[in-house]
C-alpha atoms as a PDB file:
ATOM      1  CA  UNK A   1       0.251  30.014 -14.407  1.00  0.00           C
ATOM      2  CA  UNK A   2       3.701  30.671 -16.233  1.00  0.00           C
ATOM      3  CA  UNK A   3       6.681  28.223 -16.411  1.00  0.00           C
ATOM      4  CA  UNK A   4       8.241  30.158 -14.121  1.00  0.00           C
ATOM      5  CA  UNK A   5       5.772  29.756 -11.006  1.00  0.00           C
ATOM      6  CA  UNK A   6       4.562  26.772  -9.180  1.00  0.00           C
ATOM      7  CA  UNK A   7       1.342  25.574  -8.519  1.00  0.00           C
ATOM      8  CA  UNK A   8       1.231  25.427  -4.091  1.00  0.00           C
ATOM      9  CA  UNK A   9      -0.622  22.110  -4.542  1.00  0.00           C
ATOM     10  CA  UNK A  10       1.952  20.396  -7.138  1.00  0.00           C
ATOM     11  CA  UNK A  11       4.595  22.169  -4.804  1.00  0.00           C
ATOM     12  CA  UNK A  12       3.042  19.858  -2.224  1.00  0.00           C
ATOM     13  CA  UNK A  13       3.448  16.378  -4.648  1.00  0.00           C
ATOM     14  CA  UNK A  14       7.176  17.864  -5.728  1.00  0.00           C
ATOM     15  CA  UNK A  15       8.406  17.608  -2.398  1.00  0.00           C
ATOM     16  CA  UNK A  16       7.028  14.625  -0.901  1.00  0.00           C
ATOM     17  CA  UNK A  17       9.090  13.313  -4.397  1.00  0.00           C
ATOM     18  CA  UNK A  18      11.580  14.669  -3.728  1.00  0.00           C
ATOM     19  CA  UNK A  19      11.431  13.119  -0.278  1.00  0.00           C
ATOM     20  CA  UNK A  20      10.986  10.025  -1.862  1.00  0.00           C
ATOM     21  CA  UNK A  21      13.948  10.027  -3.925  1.00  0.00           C
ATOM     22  CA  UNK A  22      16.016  10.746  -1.073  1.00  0.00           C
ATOM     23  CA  UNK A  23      15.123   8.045   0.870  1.00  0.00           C
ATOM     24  CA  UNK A  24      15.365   5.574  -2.439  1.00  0.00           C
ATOM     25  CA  UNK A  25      18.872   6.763  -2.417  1.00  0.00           C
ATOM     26  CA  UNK A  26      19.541   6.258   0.655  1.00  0.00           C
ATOM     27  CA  UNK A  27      18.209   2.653   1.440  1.00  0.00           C
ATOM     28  CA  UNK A  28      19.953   2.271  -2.018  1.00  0.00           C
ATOM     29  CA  UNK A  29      23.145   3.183  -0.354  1.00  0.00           C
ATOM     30  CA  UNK A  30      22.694   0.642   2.712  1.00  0.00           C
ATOM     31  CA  UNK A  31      21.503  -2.347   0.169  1.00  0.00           C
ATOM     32  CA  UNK A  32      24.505  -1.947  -1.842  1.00  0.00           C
ATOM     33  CA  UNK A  33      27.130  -1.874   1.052  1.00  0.00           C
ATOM     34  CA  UNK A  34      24.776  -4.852   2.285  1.00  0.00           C
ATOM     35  CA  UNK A  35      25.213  -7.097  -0.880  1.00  0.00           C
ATOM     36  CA  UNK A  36      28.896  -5.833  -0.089  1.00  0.00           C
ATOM     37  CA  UNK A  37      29.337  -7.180   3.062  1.00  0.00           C
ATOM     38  CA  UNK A  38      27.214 -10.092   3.706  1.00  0.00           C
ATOM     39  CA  UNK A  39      25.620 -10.960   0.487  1.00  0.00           C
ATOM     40  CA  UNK A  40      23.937 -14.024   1.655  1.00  0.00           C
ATOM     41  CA  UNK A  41      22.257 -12.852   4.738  1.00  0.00           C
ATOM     42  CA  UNK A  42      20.938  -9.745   2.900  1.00  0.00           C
ATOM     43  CA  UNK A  43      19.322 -12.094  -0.309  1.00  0.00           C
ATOM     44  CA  UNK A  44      18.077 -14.084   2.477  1.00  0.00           C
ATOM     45  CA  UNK A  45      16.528 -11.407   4.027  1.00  0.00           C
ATOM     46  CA  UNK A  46      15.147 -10.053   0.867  1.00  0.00           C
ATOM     47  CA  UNK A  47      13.975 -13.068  -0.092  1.00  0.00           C
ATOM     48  CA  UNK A  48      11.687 -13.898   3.542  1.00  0.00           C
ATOM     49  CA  UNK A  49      10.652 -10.027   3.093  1.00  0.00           C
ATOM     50  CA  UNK A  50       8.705 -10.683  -0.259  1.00  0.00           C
ATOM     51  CA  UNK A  51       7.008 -13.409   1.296  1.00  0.00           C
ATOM     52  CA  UNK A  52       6.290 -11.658   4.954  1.00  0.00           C
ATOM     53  CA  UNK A  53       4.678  -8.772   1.952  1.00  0.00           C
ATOM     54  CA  UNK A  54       2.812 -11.140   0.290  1.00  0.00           C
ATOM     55  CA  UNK A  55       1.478 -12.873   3.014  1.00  0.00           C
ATOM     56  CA  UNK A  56       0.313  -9.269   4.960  1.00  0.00           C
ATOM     57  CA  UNK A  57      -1.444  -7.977   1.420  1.00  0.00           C
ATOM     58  CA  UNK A  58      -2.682 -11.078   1.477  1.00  0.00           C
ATOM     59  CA  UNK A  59      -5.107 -10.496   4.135  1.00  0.00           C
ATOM     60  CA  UNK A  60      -6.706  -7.652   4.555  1.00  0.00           C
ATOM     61  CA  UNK A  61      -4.796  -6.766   7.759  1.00  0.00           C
ATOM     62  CA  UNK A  62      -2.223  -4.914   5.590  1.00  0.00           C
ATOM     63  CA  UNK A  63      -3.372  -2.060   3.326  1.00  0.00           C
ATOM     64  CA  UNK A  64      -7.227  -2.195   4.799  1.00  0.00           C
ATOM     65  CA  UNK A  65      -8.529   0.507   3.368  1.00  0.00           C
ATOM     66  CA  UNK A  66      -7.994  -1.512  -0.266  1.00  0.00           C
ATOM     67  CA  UNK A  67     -10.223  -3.423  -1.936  1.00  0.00           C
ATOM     68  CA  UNK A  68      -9.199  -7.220  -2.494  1.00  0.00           C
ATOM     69  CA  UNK A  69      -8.272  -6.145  -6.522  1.00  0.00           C
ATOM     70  CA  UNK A  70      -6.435  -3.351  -5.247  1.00  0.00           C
ATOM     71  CA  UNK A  71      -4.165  -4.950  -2.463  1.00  0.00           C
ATOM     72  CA  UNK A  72      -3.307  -7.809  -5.125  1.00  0.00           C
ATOM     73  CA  UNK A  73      -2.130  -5.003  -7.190  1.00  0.00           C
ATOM     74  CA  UNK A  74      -0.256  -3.516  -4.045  1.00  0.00           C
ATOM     75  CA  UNK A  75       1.339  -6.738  -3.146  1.00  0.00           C
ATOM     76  CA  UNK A  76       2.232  -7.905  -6.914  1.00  0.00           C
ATOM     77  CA  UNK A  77       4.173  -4.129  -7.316  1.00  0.00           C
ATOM     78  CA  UNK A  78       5.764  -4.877  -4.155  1.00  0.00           C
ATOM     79  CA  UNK A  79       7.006  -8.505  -4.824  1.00  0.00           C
ATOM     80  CA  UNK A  80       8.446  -7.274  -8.248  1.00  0.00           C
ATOM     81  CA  UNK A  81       9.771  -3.928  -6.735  1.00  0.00           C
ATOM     82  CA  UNK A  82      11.638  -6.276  -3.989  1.00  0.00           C
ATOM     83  CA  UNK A  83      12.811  -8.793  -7.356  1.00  0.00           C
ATOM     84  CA  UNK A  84      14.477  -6.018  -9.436  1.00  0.00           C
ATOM     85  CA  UNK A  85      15.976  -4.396  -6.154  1.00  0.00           C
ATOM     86  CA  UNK A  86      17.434  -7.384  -5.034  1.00  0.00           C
ATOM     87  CA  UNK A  87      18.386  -8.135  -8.966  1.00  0.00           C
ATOM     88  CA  UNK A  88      19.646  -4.487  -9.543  1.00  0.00           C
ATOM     89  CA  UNK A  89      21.660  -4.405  -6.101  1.00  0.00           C
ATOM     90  CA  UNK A  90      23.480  -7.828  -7.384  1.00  0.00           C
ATOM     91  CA  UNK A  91      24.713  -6.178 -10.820  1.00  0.00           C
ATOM     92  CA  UNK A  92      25.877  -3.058  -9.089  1.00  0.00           C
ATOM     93  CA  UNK A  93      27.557  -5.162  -6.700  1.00  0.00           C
ATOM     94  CA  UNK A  94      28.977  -7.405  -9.592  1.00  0.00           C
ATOM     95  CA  UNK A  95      29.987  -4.466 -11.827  1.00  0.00           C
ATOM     96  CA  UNK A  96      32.036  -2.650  -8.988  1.00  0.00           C
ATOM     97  CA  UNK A  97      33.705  -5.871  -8.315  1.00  0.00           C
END
């Protein structure tokens, strides 16, 4: 297959991406005006979300169809995803001041 052509199964992962980074962008958007606007209630919120997401991939009643090693994983990516979110929002917020 040439540069120039795409693969219908990658053309399958390229879009659900690009999905992806359109809804990134988006909850991006709301975080942001969040941190904005009531920048206490939302770090609050952020903060009892990491533990309501470590809690459910702490059992196995989130994420069932992982093995124990695997929803650790899960739930550690998640917990550090919701960190640097919650870190990243605060700088933008700070830097547009």
């Amino acid at each position: 297959m040439s540069e120039l052509e795409i693969d219908p199964d990658r053309a399958v992962s390229i879009r659900l991406r690009a999905r992806l980074a359109v809804v990134e962008r988006a909850a991006w958007f709301g975080l942001v005006h969040a941190m904005r606007t009531r920048p206490a209630e939302t770090e609050a919120y952020l903060e009892s979300e990491r533990a309501r997401c470590a809690e459910g991939f702490g059992r196995r009643g989130w994420a069932g169809d992982l093995n124990e090693a695997e929803r650790r994983l899960l739930a550690a990516e998640v917990d550090a995803g919701l960190t640097q979110l919650l870190a990243d929002a605060k700088e933008e917020v700070a830097g547009a001041g």
